[in-house]
Protein backbone atom coordinates (compact mmCIF):
# COMPACT_ATOMS: atom_id res chain seq x y z
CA UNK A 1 82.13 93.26 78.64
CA UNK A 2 79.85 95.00 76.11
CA UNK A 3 78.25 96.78 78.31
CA UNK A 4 81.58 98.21 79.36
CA UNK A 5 81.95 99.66 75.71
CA UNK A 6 78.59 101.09 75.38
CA UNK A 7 78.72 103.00 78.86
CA UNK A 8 82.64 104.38 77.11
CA UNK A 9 81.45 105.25 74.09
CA UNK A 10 77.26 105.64 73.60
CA UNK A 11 75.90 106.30 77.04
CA UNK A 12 78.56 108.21 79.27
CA UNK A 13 81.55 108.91 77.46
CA UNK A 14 80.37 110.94 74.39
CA UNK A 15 78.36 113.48 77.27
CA UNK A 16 80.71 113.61 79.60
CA UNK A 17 83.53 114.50 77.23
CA UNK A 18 80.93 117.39 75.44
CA UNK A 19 80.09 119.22 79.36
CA UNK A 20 83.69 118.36 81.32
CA UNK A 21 86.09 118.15 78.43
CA UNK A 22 88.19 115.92 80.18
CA UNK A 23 92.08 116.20 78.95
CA UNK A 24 94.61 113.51 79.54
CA UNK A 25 98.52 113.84 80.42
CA UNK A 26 100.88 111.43 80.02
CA UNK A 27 98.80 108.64 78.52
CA UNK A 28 102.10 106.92 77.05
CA UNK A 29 102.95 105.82 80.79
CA UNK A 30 100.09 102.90 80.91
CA UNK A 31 101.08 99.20 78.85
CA UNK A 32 99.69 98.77 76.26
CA UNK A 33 98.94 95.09 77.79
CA UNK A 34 99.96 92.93 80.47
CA UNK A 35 99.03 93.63 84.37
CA UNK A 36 99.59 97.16 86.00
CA UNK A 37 97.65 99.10 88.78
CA UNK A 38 96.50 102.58 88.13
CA UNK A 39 96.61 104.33 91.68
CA UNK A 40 94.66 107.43 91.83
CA UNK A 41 94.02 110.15 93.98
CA UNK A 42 90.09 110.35 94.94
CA UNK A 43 88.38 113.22 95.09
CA UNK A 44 84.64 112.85 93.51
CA UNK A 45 82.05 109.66 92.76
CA UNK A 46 82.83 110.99 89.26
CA UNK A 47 86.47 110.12 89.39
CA UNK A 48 85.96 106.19 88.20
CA UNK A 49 84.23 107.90 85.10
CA UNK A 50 86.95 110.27 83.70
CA UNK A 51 90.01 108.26 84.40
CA UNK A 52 88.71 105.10 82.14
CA UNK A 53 87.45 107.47 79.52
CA UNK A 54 91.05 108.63 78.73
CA UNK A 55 92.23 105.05 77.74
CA UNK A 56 92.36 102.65 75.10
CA UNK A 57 91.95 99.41 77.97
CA UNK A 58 89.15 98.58 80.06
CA UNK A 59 89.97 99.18 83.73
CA UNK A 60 88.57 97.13 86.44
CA UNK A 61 88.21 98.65 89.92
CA UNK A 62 87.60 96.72 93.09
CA UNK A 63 83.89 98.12 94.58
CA UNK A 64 82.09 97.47 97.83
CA UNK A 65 79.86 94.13 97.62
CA UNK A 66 76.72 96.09 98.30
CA UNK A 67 76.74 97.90 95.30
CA UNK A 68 75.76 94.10 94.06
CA UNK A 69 73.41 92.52 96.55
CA UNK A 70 70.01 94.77 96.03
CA UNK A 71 67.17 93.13 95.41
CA UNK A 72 64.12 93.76 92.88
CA UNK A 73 64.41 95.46 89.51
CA UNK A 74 66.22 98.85 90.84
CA UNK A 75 68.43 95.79 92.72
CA UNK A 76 69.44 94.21 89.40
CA UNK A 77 69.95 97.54 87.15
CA UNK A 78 72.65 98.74 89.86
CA UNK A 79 74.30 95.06 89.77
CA UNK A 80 74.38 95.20 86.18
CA UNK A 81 75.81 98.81 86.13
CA UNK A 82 78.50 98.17 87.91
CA UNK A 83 79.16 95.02 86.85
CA UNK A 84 79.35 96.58 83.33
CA UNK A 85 81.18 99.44 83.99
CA UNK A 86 84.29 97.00 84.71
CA UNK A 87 83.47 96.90 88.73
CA UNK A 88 84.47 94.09 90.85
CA UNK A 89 82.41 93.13 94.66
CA UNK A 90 84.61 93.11 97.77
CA UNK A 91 83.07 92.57 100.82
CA UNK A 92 83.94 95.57 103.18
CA UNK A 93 81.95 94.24 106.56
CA UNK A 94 84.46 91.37 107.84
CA UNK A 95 87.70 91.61 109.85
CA UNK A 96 89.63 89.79 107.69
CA UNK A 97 87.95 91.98 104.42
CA UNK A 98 90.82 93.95 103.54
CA UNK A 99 92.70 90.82 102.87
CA UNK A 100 90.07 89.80 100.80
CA UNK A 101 90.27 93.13 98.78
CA UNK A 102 93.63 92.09 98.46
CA UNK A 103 93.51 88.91 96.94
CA UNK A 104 90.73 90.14 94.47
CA UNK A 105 93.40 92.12 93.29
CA UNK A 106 96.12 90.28 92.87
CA UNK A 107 93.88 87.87 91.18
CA UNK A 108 93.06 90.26 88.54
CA UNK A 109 96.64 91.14 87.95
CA UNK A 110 97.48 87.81 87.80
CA UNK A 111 94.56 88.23 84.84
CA UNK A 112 96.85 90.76 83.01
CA UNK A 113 94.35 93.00 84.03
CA UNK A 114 94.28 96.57 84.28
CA UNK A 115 93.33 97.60 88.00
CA UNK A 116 92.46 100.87 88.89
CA UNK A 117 92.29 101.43 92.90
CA UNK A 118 92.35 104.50 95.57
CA UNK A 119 95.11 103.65 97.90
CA UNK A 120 93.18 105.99 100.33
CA UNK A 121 90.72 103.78 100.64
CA UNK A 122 87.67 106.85 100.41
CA UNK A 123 86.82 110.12 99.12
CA UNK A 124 88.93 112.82 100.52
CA UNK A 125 86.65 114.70 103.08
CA UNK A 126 88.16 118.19 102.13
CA UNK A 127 89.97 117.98 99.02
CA UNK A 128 93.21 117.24 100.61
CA UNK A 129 95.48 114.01 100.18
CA UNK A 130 95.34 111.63 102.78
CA UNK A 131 97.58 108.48 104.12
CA UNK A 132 97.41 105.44 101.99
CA UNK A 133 96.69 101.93 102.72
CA UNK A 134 99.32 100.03 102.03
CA UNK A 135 97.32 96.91 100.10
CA UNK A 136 98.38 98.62 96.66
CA UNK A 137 102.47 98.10 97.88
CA UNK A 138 101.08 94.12 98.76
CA UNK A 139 99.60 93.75 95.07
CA UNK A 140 102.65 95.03 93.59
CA UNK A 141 105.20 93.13 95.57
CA UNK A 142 103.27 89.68 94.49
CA UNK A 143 102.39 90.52 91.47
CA UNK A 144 105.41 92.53 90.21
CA UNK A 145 103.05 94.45 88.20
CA UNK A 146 103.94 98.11 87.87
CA UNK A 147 102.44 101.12 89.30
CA UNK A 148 101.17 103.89 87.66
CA UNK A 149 100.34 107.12 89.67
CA UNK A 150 97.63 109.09 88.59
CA UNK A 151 95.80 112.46 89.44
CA UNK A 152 92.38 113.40 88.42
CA UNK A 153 92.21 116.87 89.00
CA UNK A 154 89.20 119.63 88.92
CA UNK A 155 88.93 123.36 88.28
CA UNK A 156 86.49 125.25 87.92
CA UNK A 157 85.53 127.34 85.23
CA UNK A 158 82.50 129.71 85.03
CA UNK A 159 79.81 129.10 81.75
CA UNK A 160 77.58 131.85 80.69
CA UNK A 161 74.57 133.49 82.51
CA UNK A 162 76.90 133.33 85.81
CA UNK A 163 76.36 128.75 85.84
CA UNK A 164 79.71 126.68 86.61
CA UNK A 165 80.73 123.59 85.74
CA UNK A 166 84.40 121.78 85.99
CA UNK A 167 87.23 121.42 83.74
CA UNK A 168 88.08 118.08 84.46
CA UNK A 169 92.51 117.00 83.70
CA UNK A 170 94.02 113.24 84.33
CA UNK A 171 97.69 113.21 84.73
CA UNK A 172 99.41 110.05 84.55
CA UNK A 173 103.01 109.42 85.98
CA UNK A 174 105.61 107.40 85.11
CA UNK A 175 105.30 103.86 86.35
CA UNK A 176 106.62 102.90 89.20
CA UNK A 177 108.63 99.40 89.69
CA UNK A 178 109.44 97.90 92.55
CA UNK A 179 111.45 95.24 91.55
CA UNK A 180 114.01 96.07 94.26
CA UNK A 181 111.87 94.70 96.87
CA UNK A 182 111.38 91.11 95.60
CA UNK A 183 110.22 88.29 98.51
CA UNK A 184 109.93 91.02 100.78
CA UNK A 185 105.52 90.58 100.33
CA UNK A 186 104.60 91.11 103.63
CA UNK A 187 107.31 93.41 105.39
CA UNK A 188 104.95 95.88 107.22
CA UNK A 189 108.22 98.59 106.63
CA UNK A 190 108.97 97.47 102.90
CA UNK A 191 104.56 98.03 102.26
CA UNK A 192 104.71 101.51 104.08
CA UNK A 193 107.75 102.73 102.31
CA UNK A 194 106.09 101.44 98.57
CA UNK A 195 102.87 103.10 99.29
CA UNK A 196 104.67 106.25 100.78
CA UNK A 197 106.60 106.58 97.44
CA UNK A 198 103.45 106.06 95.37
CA UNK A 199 101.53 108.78 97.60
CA UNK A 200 104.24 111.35 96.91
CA UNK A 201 104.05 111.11 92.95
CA UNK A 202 100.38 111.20 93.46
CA UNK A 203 100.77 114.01 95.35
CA UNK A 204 102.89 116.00 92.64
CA UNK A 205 101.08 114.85 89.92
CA UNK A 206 97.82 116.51 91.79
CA UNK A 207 99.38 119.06 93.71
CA UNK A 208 97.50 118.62 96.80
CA UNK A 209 97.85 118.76 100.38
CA UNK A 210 99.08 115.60 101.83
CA UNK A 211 98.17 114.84 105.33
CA UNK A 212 99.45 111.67 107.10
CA UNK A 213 96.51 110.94 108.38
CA UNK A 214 93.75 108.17 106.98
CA UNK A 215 91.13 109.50 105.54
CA UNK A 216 88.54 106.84 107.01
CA UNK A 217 89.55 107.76 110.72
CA UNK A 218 88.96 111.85 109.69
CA UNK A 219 85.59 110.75 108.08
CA UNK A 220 84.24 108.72 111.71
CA UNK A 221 85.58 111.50 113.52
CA UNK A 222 83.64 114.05 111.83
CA UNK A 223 80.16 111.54 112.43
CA UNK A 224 80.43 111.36 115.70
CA UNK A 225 82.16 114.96 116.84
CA UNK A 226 80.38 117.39 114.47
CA UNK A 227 83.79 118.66 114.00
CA UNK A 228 85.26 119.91 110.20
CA UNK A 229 87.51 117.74 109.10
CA UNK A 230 91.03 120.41 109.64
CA UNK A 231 90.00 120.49 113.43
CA UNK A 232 89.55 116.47 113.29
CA UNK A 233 93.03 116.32 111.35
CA UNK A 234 94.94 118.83 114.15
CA UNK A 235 93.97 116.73 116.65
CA UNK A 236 95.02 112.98 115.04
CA UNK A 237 98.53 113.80 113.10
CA UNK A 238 101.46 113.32 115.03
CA UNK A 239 104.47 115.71 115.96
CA UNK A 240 106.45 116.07 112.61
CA UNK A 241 109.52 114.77 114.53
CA UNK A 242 106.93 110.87 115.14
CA UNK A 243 104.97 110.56 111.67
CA UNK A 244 107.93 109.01 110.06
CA UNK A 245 108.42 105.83 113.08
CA UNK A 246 104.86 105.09 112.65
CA UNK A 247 103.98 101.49 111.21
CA UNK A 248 100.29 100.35 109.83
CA UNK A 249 98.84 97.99 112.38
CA UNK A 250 97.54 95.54 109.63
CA UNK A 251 98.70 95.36 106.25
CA UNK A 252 95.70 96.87 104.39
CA UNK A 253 97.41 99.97 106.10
């Protein structure tokens, strides 16, 4: 928990603050207390960094397990890190993982917790928005915790002696309750149409290009073709007049 603190406000924050000058809009939409989920756009490594910084609260994020299962003294600094920074370990490798994921975070609602996630599920390959999994609508249905949409947003802007850096803004939305859907937990239709909504204020918020496509399937495509990710995403999105009768096949999305 300390360690949390002094990566906020000795070792990160104060640096990151003097070279990105990260500004915050919309900070009045997150609790004060009490459970919510903090669904972001993701774009960079950096973006768990910036997002926290703007707020009072710690924010826990759910991270992949082997971020805490090295070994040796480089092993234990890493587990420690993110452990510190207000990281939690999912384990990514099983079939039934994504329900896993899922019930870590419910749990840390269920905490009053403050949990930050990437409905996408990965770093956008090109910058553009992609389809989201639909294990942020399950949290919220079970929990009834509201959802705040978020964009962390970068632009570039040009230093002396010709160098660039990035002007770094985090928008926050107005939060999102689904209170409307009540015992419906589970309802494939009821989880895409929840995670659609939340995708489309994220989408404002960041102004990006949304493409109804997930942005793990562009990324395995682009491994094993060679291909840039717009030629990968021409060839997987469907006709305009199909994208909206498609259902997730699991409910992780």
């Amino acid at each position: 928990m300390l360690f949390y603190w002094f990566l906020k406000y000795v070792a990160i924050g104060p640096v990151a603050k003097l070279v990105f000058r990260p500004r915050a809009e919309g900070r009045e939409h997150v609790p004060a207390g009490g459970a919510a989920i903090l669904a972001s756009n993701h774009l960079a490594a950096s973006d768990w960094i910036f997002m926290p910084m703007c707020l009072r609260r710690r924010v826990t994020f759910l991270a992949k397990a082997e971020y805490f299962t090295g070994r040796g003294l480089k092993g234990r600094l890493r587990r420690a890190f993110f452990a510190g920074a207000g990281q939690v370990p999912i384990d990514r490798s099983s079939a039934t993982a994504a329900e896993g994921a899922i019930r870590t975070g419910i749990q840390m609602l269920e905490q009053g917790r403050l949990l930050g996630i990437y409905p996408e599920g990965t770093r956008s390959p090109d910058g553009r928005l992609y389809r989201g999994k639909t294990g942020v609508a399950r949290m919220a249905l079970e929990t009834g915790a509201p959802v705040i949409p978020l964009a962390v947003c970068y632009t570039p802007r040009r230093m002396p002696f010709g160098s660039k850096l990035v002007k770094v803004r985090v928008r926050f939305g107005e939060p999102l309750d689904f209170s409307r859907y009540e015992g419906l937990a589970g309802d494939r239709f009821v989880e895409r149409s929840i995670t659609d909504e939340i995708m489309y204020e994220i989408m404002t918020l960041s102004g990006q290009e949304y493409v109804d496509v997930y942005g793990a399937t562009v990324k395995t495509a682009m491994t094993s073709t060679g291909a840039a990710a717009a030629d990968v995403v021409s060839g997987l999105q469907p006709p305009i007049d199909e994208a909206g009768d498609r259902a997730p096949d699991t409910l992780a999305g």
